[in-house]
N, C-alpha and C. Protein backbone atom coordinates (compact mmCIF):
# COMPACT_ATOMS: atom_id res chain seq x y z
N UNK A 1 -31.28 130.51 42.93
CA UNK A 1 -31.45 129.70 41.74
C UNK A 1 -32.35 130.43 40.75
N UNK A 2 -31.75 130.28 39.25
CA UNK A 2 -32.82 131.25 38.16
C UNK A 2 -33.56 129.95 37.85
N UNK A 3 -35.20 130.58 37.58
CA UNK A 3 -36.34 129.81 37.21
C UNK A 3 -35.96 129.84 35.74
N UNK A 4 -36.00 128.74 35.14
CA UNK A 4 -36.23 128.74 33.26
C UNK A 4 -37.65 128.47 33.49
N UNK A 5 -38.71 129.04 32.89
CA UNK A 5 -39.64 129.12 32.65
C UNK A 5 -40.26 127.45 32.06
N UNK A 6 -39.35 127.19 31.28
CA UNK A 6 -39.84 125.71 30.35
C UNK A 6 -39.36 124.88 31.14
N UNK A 7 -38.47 124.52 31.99
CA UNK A 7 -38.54 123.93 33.21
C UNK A 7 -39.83 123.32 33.89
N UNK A 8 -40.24 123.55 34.29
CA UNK A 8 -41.58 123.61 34.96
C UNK A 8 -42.77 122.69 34.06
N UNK A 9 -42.83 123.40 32.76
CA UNK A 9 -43.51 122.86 32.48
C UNK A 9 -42.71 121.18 31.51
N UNK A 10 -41.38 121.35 31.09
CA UNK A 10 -41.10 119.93 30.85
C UNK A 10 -41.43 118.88 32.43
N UNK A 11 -41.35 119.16 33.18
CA UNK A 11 -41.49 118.26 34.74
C UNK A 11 -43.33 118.11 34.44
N UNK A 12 -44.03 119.11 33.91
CA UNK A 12 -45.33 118.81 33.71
C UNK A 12 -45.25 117.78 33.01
N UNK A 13 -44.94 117.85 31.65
CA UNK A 13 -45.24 116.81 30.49
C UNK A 13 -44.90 115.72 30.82
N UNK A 14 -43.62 115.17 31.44
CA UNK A 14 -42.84 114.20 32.15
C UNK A 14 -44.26 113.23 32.89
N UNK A 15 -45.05 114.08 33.91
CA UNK A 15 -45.84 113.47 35.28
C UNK A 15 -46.61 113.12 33.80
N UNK A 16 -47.51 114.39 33.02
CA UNK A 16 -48.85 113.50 32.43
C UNK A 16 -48.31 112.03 31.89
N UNK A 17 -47.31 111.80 31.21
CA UNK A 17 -46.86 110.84 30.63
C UNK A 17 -46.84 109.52 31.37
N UNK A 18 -46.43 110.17 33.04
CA UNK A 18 -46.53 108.70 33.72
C UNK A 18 -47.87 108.33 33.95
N UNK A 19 -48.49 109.45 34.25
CA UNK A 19 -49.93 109.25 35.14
C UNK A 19 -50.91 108.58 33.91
N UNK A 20 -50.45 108.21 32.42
CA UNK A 20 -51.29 107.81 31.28
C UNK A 20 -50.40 106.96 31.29
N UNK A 21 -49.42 106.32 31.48
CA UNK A 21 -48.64 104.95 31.91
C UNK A 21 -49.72 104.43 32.73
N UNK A 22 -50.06 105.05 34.02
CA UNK A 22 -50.30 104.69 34.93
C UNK A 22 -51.67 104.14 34.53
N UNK A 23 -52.52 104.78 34.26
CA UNK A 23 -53.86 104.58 33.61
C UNK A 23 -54.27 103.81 32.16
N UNK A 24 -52.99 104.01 31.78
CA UNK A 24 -53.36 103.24 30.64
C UNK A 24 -54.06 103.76 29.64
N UNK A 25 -53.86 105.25 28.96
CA UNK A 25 -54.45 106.01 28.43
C UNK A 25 -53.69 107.11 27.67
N UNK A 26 -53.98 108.01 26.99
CA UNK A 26 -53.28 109.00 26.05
C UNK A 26 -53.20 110.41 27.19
N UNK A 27 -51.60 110.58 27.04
CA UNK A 27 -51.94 112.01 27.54
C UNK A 27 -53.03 113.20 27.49
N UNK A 28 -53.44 113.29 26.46
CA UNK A 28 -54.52 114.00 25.57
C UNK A 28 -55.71 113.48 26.66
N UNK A 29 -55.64 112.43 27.11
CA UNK A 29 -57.28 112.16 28.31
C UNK A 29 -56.91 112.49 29.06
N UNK A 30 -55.37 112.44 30.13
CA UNK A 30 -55.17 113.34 31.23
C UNK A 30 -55.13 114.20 31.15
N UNK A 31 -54.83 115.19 30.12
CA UNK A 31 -55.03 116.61 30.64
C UNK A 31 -56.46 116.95 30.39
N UNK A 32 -57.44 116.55 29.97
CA UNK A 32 -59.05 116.68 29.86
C UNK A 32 -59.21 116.16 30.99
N UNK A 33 -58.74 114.79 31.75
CA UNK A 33 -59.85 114.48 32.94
C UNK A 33 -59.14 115.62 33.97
N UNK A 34 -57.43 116.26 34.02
CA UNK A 34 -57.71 117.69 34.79
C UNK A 34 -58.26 118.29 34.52
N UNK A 35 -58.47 118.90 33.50
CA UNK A 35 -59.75 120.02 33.55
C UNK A 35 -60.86 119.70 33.86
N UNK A 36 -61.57 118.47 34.27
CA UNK A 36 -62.69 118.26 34.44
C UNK A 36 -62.69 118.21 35.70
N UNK A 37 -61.80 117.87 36.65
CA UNK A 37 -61.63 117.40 38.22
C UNK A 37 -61.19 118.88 38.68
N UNK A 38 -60.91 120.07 37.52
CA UNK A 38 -60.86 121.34 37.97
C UNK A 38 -62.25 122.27 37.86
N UNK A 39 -63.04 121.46 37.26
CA UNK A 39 -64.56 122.65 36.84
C UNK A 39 -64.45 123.03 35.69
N UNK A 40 -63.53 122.48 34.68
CA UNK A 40 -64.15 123.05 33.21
C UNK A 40 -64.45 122.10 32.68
N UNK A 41 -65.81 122.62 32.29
CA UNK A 41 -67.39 121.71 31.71
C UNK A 41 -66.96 121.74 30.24
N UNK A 42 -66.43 122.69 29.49
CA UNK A 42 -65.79 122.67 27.76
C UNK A 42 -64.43 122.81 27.68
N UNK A 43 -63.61 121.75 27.58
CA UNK A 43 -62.57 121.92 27.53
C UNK A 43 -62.13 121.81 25.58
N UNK A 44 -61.90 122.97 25.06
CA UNK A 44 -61.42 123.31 24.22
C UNK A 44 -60.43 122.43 23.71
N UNK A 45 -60.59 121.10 22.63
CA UNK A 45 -59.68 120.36 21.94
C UNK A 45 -59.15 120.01 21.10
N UNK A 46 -59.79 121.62 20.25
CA UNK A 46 -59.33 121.23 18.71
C UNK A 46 -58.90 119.72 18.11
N UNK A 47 -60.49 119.25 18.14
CA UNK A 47 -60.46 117.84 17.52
C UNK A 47 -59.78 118.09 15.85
N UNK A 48 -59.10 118.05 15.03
CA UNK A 48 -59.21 118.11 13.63
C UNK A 48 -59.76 116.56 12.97
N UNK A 49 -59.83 115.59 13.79
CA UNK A 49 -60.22 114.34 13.03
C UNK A 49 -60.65 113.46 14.21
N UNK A 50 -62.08 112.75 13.65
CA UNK A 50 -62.81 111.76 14.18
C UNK A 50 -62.03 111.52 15.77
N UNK A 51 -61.01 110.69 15.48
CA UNK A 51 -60.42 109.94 16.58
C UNK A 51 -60.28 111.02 17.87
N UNK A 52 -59.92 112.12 17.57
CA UNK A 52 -59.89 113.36 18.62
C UNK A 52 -60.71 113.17 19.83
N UNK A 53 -61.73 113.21 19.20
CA UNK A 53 -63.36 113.30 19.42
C UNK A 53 -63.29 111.71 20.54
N UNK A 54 -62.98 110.90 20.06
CA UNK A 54 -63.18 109.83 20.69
C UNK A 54 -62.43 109.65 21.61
N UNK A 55 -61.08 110.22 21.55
CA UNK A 55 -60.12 109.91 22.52
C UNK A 55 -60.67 110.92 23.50
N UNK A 56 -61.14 112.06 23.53
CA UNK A 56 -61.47 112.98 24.42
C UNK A 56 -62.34 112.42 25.25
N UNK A 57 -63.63 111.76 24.50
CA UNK A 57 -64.54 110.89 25.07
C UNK A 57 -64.03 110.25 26.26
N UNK A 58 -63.05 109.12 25.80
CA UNK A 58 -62.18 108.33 26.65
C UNK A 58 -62.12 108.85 27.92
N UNK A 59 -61.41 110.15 28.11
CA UNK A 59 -61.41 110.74 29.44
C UNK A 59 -62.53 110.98 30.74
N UNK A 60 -63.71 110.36 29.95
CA UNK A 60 -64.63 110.22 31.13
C UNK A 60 -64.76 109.66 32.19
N UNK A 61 -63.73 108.03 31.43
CA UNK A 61 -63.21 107.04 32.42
C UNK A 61 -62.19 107.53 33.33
N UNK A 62 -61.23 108.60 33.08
CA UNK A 62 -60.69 108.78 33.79
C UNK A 62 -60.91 109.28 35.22
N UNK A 63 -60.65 109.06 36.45
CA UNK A 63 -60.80 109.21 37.75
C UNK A 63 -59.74 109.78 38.26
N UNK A 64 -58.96 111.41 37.91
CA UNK A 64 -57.87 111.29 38.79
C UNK A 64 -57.94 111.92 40.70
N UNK A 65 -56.58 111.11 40.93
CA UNK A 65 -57.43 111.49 42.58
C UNK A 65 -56.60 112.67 42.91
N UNK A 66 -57.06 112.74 44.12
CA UNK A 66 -56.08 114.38 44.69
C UNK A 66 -54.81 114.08 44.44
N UNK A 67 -54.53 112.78 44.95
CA UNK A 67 -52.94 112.77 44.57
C UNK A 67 -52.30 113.05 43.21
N UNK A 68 -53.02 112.66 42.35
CA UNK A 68 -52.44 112.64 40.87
C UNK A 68 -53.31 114.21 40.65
N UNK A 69 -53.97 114.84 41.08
CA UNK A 69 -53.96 116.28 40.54
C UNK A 69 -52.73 117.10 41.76
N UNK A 70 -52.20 116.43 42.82
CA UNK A 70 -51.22 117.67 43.28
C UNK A 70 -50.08 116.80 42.84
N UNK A 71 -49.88 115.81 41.81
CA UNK A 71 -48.27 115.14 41.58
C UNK A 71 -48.54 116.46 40.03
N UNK A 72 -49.91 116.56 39.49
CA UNK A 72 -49.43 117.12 38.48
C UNK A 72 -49.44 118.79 38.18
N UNK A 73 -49.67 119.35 39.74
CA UNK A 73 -49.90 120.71 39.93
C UNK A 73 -47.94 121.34 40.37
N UNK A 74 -48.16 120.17 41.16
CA UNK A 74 -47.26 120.69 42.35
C UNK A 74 -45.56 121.51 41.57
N UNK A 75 -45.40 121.25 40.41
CA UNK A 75 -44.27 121.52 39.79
C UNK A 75 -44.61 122.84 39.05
N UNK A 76 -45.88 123.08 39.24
CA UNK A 76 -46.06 124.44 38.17
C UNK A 76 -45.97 125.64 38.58
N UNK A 77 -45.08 126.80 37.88
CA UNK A 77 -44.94 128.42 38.61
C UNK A 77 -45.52 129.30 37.59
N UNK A 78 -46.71 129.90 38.23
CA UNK A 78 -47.00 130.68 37.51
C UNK A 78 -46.40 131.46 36.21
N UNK A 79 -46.64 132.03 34.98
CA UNK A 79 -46.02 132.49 34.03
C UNK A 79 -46.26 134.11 33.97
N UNK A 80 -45.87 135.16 33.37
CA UNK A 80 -46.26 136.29 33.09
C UNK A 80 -46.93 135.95 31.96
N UNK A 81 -48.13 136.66 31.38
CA UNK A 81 -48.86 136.65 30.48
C UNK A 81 -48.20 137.86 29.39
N UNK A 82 -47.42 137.05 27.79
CA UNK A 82 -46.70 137.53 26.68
C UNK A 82 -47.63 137.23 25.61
N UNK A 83 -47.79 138.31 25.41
CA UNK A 83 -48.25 137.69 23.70
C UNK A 83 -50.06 138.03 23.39
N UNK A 84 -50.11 137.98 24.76
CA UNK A 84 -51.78 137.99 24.61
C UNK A 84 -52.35 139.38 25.61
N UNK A 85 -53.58 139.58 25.00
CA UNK A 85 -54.07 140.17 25.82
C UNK A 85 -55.10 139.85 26.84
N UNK A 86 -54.81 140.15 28.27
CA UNK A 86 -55.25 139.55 29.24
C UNK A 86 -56.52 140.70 29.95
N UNK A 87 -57.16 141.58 29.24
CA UNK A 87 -57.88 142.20 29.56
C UNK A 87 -58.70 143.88 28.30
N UNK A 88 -59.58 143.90 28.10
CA UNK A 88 -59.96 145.08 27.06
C UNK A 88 -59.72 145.99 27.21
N UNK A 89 -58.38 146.86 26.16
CA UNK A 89 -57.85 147.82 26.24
C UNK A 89 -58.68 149.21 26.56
N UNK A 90 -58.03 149.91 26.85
CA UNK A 90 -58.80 151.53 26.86
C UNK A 90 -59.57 151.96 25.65
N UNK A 91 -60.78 152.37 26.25
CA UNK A 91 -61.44 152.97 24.89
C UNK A 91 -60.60 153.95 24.00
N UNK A 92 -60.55 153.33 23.03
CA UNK A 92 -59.82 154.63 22.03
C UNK A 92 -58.66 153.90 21.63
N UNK A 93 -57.91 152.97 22.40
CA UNK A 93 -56.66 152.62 21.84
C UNK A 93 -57.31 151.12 20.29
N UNK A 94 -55.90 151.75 19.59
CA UNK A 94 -56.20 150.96 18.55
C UNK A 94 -55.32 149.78 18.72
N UNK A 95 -55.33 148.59 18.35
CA UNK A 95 -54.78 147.34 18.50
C UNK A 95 -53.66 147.53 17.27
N UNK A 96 -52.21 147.19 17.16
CA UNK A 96 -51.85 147.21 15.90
C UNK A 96 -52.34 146.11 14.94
N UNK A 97 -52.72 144.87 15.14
CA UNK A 97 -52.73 143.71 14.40
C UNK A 97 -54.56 143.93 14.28
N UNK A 98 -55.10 144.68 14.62
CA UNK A 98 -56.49 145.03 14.73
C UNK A 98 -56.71 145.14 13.09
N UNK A 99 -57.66 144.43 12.91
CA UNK A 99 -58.32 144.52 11.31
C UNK A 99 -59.65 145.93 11.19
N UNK A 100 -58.97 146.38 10.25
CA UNK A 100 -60.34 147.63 10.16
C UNK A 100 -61.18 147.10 8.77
C-alpha cells in the first residue's frame, strides 16, 4: 500500500475535531493541551487578536488522558523534512534566499 502523506494527517484533524466534540472546546485548545501533556512549556500560537490569547488560555482546563493522546498520535507517520532547514549548514556555504 502507497502512504499519501496528507492522509495521516487528515485522520489527525478528523480525531482533534472529535476529541473538542468530546470536551467541549475549540480545536485550537486541543492541540495546545497536546503540547502541554507532551512538555512544551511555549507553545507558539500566533495569537493575531485578543480572543487567540484567550482561547489558548482555555486549554488549561483541558485534561487529555493517555487515551486521547494515543487516539491522537496513533495515526501519525513520520514526514521527511522539505522546505526547511533542519540543521546549520557548512561553514562557507551561502544560503540562496540568504539576505546580505
Amino acid at each position: 500500500m502507497v502512504h499519501l502523506p496528507c492522509m495521516d494527517i487528515i485522520q489527525i484533524v478528523k480525531r482533534v475535531a472529535e476529541l473538542a466534540e468530546k470536551y467541549n472546546c475549540k480545536m485550537s485548545q486541543i492541540a495546545i493541551a497536546w503540547q502541554w501533556a507532551k512538555g512544551i512549556l511555549s507553545p507558539i500560537i500566533g495569537a493575531t487578536k485578543t480572543q487567540y490569547l484567550d482561547d489558548s488560555a482555555g486549554a488549561f482546563d483541558i485534561k487529555l488522558t493517555a487515551e486521547d493522546l494515543a487516539y491522537l498520535e496513533e495515526p501519525y507517520v513520520p514526514h521527511e523534512i522539505v522546505g526547511a532547514i533542519d540543521k546549520n549548514p557548512a561553514q562557507g556555504v551561502i544560503l540562496l534566499d540568504e539576505k546580505k
